[in-house]
C-alpha atoms as a PDB file:
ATOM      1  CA  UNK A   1      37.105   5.985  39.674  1.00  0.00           C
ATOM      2  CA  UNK A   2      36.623   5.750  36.015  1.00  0.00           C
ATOM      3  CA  UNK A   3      33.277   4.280  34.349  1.00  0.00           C
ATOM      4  CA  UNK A   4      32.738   1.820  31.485  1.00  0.00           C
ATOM      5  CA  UNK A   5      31.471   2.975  28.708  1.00  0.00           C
ATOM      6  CA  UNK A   6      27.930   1.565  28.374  1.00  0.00           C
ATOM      7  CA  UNK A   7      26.943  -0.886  25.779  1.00  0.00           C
ATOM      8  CA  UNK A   8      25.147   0.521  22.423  1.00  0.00           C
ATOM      9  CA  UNK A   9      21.904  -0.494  22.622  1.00  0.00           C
ATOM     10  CA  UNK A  10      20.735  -2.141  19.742  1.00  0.00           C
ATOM     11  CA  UNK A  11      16.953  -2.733  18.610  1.00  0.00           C
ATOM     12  CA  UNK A  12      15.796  -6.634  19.790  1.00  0.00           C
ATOM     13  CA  UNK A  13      14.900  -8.133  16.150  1.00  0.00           C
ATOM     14  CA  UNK A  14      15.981  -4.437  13.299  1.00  0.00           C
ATOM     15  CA  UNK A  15      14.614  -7.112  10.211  1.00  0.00           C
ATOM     16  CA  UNK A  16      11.384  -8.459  11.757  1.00  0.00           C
ATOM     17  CA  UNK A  17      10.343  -4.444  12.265  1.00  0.00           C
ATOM     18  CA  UNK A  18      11.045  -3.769   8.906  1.00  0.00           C
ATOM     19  CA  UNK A  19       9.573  -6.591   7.389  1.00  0.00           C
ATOM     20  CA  UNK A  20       6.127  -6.448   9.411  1.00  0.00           C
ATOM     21  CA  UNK A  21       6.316  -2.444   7.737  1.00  0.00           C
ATOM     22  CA  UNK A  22       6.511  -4.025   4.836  1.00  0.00           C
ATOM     23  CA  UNK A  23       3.905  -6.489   5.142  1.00  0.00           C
ATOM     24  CA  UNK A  24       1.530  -3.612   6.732  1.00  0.00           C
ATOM     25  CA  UNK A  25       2.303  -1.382   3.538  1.00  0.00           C
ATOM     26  CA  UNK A  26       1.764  -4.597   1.079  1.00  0.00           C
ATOM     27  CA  UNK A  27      -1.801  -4.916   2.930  1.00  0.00           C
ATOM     28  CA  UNK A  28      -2.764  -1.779   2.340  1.00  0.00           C
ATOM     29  CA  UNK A  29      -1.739  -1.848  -1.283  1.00  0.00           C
ATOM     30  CA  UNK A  30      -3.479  -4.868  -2.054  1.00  0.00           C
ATOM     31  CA  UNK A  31      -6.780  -3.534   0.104  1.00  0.00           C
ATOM     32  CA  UNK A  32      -6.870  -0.840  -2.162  1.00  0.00           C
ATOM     33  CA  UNK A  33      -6.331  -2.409  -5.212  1.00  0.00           C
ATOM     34  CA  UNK A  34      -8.593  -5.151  -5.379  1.00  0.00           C
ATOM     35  CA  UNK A  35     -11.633  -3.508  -4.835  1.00  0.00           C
ATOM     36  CA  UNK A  36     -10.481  -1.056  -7.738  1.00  0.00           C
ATOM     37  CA  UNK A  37      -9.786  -3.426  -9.911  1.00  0.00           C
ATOM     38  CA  UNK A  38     -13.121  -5.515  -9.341  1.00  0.00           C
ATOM     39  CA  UNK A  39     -15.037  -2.253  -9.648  1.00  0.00           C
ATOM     40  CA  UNK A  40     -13.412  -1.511 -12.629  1.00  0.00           C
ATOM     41  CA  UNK A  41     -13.734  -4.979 -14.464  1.00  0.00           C
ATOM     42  CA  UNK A  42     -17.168  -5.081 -13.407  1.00  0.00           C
ATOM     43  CA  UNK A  43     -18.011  -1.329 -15.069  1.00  0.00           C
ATOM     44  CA  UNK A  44     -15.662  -1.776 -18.057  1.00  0.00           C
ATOM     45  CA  UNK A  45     -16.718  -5.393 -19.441  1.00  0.00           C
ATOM     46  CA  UNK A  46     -19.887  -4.489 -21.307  1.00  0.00           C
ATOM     47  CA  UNK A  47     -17.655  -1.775 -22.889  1.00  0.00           C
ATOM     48  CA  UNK A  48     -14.256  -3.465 -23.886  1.00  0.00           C
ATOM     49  CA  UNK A  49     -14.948  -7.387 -22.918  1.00  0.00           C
ATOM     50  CA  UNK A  50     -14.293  -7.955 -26.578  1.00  0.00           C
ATOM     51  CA  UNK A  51     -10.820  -5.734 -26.736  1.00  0.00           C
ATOM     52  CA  UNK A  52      -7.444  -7.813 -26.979  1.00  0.00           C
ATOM     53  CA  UNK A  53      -6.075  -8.277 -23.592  1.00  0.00           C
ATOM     54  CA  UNK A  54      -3.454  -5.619 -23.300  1.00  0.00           C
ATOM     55  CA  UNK A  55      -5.674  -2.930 -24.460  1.00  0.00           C
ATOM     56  CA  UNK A  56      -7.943  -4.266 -21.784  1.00  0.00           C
ATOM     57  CA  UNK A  57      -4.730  -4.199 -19.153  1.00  0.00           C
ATOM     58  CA  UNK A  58      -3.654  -1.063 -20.907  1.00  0.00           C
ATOM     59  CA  UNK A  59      -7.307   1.014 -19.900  1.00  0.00           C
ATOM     60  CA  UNK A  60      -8.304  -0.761 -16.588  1.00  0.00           C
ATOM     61  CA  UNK A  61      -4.254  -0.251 -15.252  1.00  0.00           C
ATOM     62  CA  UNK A  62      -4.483   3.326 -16.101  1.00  0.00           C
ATOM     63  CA  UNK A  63      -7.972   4.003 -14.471  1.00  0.00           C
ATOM     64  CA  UNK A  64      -6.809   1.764 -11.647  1.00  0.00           C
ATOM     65  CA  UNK A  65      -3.446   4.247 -11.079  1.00  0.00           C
ATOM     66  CA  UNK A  66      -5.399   7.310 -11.847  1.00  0.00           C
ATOM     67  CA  UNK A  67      -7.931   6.267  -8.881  1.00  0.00           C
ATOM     68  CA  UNK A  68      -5.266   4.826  -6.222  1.00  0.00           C
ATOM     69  CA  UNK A  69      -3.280   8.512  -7.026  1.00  0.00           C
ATOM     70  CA  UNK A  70      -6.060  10.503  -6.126  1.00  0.00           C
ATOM     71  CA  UNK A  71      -6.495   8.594  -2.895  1.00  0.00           C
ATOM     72  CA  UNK A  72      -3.293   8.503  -1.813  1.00  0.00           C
ATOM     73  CA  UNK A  73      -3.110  12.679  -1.938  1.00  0.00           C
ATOM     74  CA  UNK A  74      -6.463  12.704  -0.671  1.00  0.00           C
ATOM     75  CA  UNK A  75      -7.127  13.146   3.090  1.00  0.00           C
ATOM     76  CA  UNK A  76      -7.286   9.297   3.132  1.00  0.00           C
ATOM     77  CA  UNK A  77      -3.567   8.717   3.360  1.00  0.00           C
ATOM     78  CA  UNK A  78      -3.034  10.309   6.526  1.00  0.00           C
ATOM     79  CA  UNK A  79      -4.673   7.812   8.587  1.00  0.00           C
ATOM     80  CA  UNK A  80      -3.690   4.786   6.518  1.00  0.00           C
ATOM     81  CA  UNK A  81       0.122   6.306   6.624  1.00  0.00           C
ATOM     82  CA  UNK A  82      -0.472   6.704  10.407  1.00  0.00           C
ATOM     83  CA  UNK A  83      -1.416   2.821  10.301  1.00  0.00           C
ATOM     84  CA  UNK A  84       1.732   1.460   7.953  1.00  0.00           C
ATOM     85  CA  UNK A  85       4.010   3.678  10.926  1.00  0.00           C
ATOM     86  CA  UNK A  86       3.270   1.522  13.408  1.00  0.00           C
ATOM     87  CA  UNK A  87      -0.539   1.700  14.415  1.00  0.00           C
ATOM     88  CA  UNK A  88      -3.333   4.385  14.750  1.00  0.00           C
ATOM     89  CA  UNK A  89      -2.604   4.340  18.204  1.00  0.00           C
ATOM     90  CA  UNK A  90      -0.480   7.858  17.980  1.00  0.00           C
END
């Protein structure tokens, strides 16, 4: 007796998995970010308060990148990769 093929097995909901990836990795962006940028504005304004504003954006969006870069090749992006992957649960 011959069998039918079995169905293809599909994930349940493929665009709600990538989107909660996405909101897990926009999180984590913005959790990093915002202190940065606080820290920074709050070291920098006695130095360039009275700069135009896109030298201002120009200085604190380089320190900013040249910060989030180091910790993202640091040993801090293992874990928080780990956690945008699907949990630190393994």
């Amino acid at each position: 007796m011959k069998s039918l093929p079995s169905p293809v097995r599909r994930p349940r909901h493929p665009a709600i998995r990538i989107a909660g990836w996405r909101t897990r990795n926009a999180i984590l962006v913005w959790l990093a970010a915002f202190p940065t940028i606080a820290v920074l504005l709050a070291r920098l304004q006695p130095l360039i308060g009275g700069w135009p504003l896109l030298a201002r954006t120009f200085v604190l969006s380089a320190l900013m990148v040249l910060i989030l870069n180091f910790i993202s090749s640091s040993g801090a992006a293992t874990p928080l990769g780990r956690l945008v992957a699907g949990g630190l649960g393994g």
